[in-house]
N, C-alpha and C. Protein backbone atom coordinates (compact mmCIF):
# COMPACT_ATOMS: atom_id res chain seq x y z
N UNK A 1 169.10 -10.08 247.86
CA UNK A 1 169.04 -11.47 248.32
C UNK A 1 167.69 -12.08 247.91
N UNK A 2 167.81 -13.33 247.26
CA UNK A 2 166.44 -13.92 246.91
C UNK A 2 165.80 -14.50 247.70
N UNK A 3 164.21 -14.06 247.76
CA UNK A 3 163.41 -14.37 249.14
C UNK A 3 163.06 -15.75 249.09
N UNK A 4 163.03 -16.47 250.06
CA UNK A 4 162.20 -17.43 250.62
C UNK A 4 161.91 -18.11 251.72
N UNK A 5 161.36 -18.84 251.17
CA UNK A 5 160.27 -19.61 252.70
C UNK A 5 161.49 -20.75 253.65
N UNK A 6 161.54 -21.15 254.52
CA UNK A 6 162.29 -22.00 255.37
C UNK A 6 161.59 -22.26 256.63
N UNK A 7 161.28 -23.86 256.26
CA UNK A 7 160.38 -25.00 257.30
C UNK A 7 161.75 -26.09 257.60
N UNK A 8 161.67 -25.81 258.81
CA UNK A 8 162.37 -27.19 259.35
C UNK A 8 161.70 -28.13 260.06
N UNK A 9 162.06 -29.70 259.89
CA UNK A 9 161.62 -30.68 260.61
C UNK A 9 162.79 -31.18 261.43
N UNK A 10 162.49 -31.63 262.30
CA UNK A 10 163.37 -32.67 263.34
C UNK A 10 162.60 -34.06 263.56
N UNK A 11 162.97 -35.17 263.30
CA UNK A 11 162.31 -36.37 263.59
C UNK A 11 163.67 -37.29 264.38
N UNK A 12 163.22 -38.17 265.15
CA UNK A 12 164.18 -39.17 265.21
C UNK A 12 164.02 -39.79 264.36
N UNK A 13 166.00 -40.25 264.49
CA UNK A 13 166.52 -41.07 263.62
C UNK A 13 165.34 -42.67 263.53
N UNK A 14 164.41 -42.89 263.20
CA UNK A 14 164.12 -44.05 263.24
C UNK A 14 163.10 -44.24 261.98
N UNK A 15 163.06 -45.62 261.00
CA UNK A 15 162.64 -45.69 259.99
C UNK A 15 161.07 -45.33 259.32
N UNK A 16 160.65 -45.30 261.25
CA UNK A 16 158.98 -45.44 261.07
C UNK A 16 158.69 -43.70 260.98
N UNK A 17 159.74 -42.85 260.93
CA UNK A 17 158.98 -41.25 260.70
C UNK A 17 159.54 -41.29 259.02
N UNK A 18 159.79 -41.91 258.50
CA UNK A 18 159.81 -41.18 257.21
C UNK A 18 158.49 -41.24 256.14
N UNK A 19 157.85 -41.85 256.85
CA UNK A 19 156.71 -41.67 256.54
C UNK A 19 155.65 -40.22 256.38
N UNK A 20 156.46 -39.03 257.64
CA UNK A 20 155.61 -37.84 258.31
C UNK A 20 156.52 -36.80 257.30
N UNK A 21 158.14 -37.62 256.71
CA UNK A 21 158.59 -36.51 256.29
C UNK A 21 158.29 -36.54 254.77
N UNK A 22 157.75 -37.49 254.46
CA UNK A 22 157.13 -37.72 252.68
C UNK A 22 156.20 -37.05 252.59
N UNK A 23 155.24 -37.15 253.55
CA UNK A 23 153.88 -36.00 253.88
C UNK A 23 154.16 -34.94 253.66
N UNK A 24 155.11 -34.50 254.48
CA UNK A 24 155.60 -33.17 254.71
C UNK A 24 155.96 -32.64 252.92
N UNK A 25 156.84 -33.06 252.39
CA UNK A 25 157.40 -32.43 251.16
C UNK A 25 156.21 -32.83 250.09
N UNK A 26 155.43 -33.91 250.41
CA UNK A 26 154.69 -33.77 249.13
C UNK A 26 153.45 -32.61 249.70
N UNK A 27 153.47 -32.53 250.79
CA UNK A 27 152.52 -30.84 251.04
C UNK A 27 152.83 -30.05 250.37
N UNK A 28 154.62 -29.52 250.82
CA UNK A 28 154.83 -28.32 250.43
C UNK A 28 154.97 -28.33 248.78
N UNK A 29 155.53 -29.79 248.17
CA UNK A 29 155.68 -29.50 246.57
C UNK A 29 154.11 -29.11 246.18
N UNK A 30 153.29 -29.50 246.76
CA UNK A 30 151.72 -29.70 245.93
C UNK A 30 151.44 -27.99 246.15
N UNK A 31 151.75 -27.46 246.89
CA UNK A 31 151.55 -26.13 247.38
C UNK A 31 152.15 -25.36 246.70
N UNK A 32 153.65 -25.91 245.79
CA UNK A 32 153.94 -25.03 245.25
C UNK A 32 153.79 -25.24 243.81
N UNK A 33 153.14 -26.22 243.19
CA UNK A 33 152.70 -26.26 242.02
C UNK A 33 153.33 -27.27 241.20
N UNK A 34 154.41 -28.46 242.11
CA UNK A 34 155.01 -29.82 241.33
C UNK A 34 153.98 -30.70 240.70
N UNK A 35 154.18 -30.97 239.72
CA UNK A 35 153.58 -32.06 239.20
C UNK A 35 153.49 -33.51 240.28
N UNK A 36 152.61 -34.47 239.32
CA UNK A 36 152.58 -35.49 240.43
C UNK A 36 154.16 -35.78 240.30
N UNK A 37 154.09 -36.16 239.14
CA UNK A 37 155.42 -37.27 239.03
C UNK A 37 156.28 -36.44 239.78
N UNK A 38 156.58 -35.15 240.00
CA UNK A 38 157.50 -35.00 240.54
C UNK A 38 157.58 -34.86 241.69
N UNK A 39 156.59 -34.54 242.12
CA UNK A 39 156.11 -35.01 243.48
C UNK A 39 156.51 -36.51 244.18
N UNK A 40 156.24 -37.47 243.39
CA UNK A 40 156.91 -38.71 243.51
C UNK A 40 158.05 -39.17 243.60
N UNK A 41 158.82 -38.06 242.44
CA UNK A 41 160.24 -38.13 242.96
C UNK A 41 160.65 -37.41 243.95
N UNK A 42 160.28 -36.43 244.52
CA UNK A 42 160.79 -35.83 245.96
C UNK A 42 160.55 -36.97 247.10
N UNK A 43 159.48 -37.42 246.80
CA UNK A 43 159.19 -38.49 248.27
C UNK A 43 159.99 -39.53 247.83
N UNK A 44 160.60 -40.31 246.89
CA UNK A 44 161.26 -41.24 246.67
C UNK A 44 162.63 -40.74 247.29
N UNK A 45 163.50 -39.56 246.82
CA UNK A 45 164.54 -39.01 247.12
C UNK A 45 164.54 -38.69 248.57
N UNK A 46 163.87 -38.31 249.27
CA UNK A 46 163.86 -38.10 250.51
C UNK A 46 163.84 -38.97 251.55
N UNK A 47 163.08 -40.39 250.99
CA UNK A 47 163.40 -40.74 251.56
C UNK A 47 164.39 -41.95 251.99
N UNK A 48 165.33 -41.90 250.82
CA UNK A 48 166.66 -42.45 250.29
C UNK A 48 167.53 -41.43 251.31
N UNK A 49 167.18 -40.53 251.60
CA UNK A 49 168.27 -39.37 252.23
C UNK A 49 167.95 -40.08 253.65
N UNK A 50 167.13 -39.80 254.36
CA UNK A 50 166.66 -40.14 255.32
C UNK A 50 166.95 -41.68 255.91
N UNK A 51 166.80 -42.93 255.02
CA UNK A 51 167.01 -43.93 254.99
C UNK A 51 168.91 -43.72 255.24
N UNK A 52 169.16 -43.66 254.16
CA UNK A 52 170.75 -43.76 254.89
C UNK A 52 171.27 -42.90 255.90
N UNK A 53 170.48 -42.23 256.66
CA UNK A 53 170.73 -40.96 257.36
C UNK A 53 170.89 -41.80 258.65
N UNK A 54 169.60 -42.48 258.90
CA UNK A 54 169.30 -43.37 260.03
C UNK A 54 170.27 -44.71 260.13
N UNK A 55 170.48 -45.23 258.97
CA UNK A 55 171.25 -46.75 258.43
C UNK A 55 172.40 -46.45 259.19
N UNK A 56 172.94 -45.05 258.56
CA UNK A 56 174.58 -45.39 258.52
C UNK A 56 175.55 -44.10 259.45
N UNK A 57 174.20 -43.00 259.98
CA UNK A 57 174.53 -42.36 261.04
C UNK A 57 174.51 -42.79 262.79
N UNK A 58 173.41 -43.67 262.70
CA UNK A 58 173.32 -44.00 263.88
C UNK A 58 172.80 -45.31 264.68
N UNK A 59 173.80 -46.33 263.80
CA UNK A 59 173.57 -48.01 263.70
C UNK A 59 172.98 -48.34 264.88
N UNK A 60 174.42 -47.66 266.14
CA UNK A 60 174.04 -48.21 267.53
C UNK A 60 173.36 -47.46 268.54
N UNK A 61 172.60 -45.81 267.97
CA UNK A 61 172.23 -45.18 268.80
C UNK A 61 170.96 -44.66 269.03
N UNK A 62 169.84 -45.03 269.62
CA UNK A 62 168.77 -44.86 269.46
C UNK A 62 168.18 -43.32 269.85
N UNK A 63 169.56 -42.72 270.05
CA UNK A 63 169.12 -40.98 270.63
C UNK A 63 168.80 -40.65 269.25
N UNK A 64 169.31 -40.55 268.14
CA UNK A 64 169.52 -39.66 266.98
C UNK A 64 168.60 -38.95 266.59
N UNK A 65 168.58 -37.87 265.85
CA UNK A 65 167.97 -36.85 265.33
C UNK A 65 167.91 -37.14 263.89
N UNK A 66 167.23 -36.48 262.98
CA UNK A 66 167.45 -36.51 261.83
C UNK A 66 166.87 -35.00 261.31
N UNK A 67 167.32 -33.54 260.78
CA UNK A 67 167.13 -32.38 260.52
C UNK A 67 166.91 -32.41 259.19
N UNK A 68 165.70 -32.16 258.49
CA UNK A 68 165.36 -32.01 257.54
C UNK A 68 164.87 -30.67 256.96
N UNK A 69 165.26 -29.98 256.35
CA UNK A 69 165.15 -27.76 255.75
C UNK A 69 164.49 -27.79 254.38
N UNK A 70 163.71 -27.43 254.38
CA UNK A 70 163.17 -26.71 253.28
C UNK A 70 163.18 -25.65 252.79
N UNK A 71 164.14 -25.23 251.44
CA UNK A 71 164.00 -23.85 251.08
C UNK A 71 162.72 -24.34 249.97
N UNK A 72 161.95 -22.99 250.37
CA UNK A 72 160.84 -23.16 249.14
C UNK A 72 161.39 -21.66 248.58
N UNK A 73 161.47 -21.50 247.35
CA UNK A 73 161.68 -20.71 245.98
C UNK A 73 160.74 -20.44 245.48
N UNK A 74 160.64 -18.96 244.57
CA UNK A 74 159.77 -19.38 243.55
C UNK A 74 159.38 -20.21 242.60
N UNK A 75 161.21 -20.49 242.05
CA UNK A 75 161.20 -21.36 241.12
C UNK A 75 161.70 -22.70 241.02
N UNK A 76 161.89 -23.52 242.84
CA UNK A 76 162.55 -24.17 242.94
C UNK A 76 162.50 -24.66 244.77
N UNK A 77 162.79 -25.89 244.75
CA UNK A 77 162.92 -26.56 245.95
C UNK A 77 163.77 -26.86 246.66
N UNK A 78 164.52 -26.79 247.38
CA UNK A 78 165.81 -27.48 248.22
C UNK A 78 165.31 -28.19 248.93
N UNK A 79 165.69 -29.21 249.15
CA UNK A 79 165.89 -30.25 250.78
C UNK A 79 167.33 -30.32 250.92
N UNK A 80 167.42 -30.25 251.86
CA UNK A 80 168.00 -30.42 252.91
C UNK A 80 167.89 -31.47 253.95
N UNK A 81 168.70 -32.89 254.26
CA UNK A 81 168.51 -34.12 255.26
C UNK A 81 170.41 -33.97 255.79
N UNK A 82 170.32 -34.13 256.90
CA UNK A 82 171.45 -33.92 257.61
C UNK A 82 171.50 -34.85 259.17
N UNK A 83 172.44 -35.30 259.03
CA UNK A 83 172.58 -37.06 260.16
C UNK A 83 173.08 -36.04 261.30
N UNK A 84 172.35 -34.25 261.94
CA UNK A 84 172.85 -34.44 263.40
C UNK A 84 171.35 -33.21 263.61
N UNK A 85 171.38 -33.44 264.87
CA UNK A 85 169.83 -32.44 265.60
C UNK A 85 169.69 -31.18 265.65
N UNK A 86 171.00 -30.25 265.16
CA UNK A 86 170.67 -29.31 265.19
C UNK A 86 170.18 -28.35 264.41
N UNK A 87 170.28 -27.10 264.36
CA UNK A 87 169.28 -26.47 263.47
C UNK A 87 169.77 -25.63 262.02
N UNK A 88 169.74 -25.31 261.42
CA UNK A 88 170.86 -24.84 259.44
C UNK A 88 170.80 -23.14 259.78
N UNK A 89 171.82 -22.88 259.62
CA UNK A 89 172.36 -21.78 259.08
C UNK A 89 172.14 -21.91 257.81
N UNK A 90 171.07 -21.34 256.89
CA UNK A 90 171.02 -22.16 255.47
C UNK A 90 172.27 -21.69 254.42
N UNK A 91 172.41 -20.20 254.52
CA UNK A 91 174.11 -19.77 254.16
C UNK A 91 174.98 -20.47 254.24
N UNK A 92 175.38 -20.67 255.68
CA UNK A 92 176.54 -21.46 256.13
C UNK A 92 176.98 -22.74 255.88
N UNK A 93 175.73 -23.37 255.32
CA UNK A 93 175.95 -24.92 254.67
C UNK A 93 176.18 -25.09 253.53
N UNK A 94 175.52 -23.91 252.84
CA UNK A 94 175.72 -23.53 251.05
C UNK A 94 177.03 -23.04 250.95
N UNK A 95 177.75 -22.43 251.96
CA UNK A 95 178.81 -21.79 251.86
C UNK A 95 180.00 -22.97 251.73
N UNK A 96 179.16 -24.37 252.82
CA UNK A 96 180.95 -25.28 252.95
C UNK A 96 180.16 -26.43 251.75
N UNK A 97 179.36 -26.13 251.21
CA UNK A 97 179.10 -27.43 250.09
C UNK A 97 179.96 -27.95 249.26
N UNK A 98 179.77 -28.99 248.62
CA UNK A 98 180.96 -29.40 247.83
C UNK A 98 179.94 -30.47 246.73
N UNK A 99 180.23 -30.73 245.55
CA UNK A 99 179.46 -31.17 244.34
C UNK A 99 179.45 -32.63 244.72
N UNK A 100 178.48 -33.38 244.58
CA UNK A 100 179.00 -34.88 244.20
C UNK A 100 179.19 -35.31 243.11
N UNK A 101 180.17 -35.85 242.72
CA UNK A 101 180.46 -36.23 241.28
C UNK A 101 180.47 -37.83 241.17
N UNK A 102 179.83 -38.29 240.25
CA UNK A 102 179.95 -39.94 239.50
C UNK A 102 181.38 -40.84 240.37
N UNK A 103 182.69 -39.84 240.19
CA UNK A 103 183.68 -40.23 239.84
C UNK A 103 184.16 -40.52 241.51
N UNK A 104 183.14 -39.85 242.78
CA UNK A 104 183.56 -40.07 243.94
C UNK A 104 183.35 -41.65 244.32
N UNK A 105 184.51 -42.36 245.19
CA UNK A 105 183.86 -43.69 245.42
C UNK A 105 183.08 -43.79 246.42
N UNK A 106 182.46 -45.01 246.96
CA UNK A 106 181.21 -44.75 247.64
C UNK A 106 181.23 -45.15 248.28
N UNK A 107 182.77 -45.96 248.60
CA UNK A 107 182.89 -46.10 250.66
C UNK A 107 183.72 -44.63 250.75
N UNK A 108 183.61 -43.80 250.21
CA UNK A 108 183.92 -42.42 250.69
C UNK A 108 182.78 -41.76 251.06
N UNK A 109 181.74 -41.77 250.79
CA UNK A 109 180.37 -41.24 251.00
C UNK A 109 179.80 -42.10 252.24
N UNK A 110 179.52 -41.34 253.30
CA UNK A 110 178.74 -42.01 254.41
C UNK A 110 177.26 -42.15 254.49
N UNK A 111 177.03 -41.99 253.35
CA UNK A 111 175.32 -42.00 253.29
C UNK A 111 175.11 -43.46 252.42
N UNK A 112 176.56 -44.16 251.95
CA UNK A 112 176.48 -45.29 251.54
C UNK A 112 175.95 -45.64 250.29
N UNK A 113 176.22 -44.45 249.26
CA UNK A 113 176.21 -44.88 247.87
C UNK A 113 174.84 -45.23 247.10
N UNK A 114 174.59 -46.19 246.93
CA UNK A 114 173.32 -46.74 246.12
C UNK A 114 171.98 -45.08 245.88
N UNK A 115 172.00 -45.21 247.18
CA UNK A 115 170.59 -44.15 247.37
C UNK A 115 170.68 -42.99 246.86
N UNK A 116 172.05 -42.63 247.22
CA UNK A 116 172.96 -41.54 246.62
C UNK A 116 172.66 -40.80 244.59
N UNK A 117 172.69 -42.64 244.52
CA UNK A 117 173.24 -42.36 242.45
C UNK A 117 171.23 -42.09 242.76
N UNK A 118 170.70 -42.75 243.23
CA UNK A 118 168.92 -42.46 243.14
C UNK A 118 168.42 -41.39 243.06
N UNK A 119 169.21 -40.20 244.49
CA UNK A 119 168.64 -39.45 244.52
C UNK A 119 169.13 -38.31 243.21
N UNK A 120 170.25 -38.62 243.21
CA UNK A 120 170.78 -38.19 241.67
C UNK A 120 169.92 -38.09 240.59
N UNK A 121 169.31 -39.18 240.02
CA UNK A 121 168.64 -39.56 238.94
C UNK A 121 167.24 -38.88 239.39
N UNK A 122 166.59 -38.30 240.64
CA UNK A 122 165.42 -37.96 240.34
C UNK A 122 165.29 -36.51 240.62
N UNK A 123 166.63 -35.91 241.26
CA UNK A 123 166.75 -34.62 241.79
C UNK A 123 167.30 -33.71 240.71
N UNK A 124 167.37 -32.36 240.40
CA UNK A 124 168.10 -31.45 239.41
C UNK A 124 169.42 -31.37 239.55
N UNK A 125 169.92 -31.48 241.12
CA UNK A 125 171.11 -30.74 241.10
C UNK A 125 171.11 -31.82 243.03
N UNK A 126 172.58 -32.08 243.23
CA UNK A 126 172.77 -32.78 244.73
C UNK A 126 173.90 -32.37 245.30
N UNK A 127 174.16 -31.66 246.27
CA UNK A 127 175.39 -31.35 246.72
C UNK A 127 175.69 -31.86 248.24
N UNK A 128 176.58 -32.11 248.79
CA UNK A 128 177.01 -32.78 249.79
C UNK A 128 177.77 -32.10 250.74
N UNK A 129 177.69 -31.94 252.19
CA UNK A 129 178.60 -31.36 252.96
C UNK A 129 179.06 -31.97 254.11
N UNK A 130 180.21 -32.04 254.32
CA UNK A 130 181.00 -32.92 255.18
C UNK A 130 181.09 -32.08 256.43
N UNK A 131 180.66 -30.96 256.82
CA UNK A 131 181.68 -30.37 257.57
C UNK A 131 181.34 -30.55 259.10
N UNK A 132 179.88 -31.06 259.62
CA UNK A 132 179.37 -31.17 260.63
C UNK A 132 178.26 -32.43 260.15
N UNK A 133 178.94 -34.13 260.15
CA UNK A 133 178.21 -34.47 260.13
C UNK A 133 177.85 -34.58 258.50
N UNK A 134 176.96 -34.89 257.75
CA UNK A 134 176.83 -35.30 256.79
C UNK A 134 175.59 -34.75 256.53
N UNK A 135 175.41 -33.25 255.62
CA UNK A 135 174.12 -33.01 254.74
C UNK A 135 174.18 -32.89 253.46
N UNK A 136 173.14 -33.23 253.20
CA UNK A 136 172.76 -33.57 251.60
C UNK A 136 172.08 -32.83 251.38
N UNK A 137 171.70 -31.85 250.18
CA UNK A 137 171.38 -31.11 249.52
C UNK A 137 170.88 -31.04 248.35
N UNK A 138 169.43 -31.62 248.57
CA UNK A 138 168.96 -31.76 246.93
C UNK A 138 167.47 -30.76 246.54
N UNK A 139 168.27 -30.41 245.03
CA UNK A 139 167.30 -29.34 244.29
C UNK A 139 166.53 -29.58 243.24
N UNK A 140 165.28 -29.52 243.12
CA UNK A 140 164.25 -29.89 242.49
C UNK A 140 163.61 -28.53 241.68
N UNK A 141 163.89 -28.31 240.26
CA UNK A 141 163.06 -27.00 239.88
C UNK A 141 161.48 -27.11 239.42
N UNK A 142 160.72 -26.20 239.67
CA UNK A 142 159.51 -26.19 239.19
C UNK A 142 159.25 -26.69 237.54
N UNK A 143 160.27 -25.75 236.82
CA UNK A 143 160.40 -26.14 235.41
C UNK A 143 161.69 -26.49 235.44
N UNK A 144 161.24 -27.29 234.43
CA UNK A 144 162.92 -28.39 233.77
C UNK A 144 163.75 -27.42 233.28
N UNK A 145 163.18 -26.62 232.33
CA UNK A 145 163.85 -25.38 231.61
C UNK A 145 164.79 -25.01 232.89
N UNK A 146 164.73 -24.65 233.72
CA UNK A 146 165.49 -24.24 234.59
C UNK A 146 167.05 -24.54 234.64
N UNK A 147 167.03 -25.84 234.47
CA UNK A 147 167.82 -26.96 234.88
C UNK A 147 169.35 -26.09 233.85
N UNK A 148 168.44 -26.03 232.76
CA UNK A 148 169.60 -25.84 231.76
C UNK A 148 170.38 -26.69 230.90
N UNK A 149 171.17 -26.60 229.43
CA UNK A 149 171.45 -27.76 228.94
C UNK A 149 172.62 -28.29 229.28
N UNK A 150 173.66 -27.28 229.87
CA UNK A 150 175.06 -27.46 229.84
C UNK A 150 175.06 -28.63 231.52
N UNK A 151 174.14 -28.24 232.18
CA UNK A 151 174.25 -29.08 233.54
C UNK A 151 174.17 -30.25 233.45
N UNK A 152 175.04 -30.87 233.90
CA UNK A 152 174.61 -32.66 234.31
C UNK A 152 173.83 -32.56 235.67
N UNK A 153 173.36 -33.34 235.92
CA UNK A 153 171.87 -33.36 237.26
C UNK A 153 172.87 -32.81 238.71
N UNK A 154 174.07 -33.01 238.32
CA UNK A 154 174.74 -33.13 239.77
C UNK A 154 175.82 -31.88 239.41
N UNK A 155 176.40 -31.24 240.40
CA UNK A 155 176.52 -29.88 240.43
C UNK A 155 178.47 -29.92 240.02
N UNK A 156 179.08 -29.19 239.11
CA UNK A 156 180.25 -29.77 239.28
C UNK A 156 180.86 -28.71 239.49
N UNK A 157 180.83 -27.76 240.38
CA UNK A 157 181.17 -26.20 240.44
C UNK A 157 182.40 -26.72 241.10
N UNK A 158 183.69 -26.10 240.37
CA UNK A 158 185.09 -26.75 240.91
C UNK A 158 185.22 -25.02 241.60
C-alpha cells in the first residue's frame, strides 16, 4: 500500500473561511515542493470547490460544515472538498468515485458547473462522488510527466 500523509480540515460552510483553507494547501503544496504557479492553481481550484460547496449545499442553512482531506504523496496531491461534516474513509470514497466527463450536463452536477470546467483546467485529474453528499476529488502531480500523454486532465476510467 502506498504511504501517505492525511490532514483534514473542517470549516463552516461560510465564504469568509476560504480564505484559512487557501493557506492551508498553499502550506502543504510549498512543503512539498509545488511550484508557484502551481501553487496558484491549487488555491484557485479549491477554492472554486469550496465556493460551490457553500453556494449550492447549503443556500438556507447556516449549520453547514465543509470537510476538506489532504492526501499528500510523494509524487502527488489530492484534495478532497465534500458539502457534509463528517470525517473520509479515504478508501471508501476512492472506492464509490466516478470520472467527470465534458459530456456530463451541469444541472446534473450539484456543485453547479462553471467552477467545475475551472477546476478541470488547473487540476491533473477530477473525480466526483455522489454517494454521501457531494465530494470532489482533485489531483495535482508534482511533475507534469506524471500526468502522462494518453490522459485527458479528467479521469475517464469506465
Amino acid at each position: 500500500m502506498e504511504r501517505f500523509d492525511f490532514i483534514e480540515l473542517k470549516v463552516p460552510a461560510k465564504a469568509e473561511y476560504v480564505g484559512v483553507v487557501r493557506l492551508s494547501i498553499s502550506g502543504i503544496a510549498n512543503r512539498m515542493g509545488f511550484s508557484y504557479e502551481d501553487i496558484e492553481d491549487l488555491k484557485v481550484a479549491i477554492s472554486e470547490a469550496i465556493t460551490n460547496t457553500v453556494t449550492h449545499a447549503y443556500e438556507d442553512n447556516d449549520d453547514g460544515e465543509v470537510t476538506i482531506g489532504f492526501g499528500v504523496y510523494e509524487d502527488r496531491l489530492e484534495v478532497m472538498v465534500a458539502d457534509h461534516g463528517g470525517s473520509f474513509n479515504l478508501n471508501e470514497v476512492k472506492d464509490g468515485i466516478g470520472p467527470y466527463k465534458h459530456t456530463d450536463s451541469i444541472e446534473d452536477l450539484k456543485e453547479g458547473g462553471f467552477g467545475l470546467f475551472l477546476i478541470d483546467a488547473l487540476m491533473d485529474k477530477v473525480q466526483i462522488n455522489n454517494n454521501y453528499g457531494v465530494i470532489v476529488l482533485m489531483t495535482k502531480y508534482l511533475n507534469e510527466t506524471e500526468v502522462g500523454f494518453d490522459d485527458d486532465q479528467i479521469s475517464t476510467t469506465q
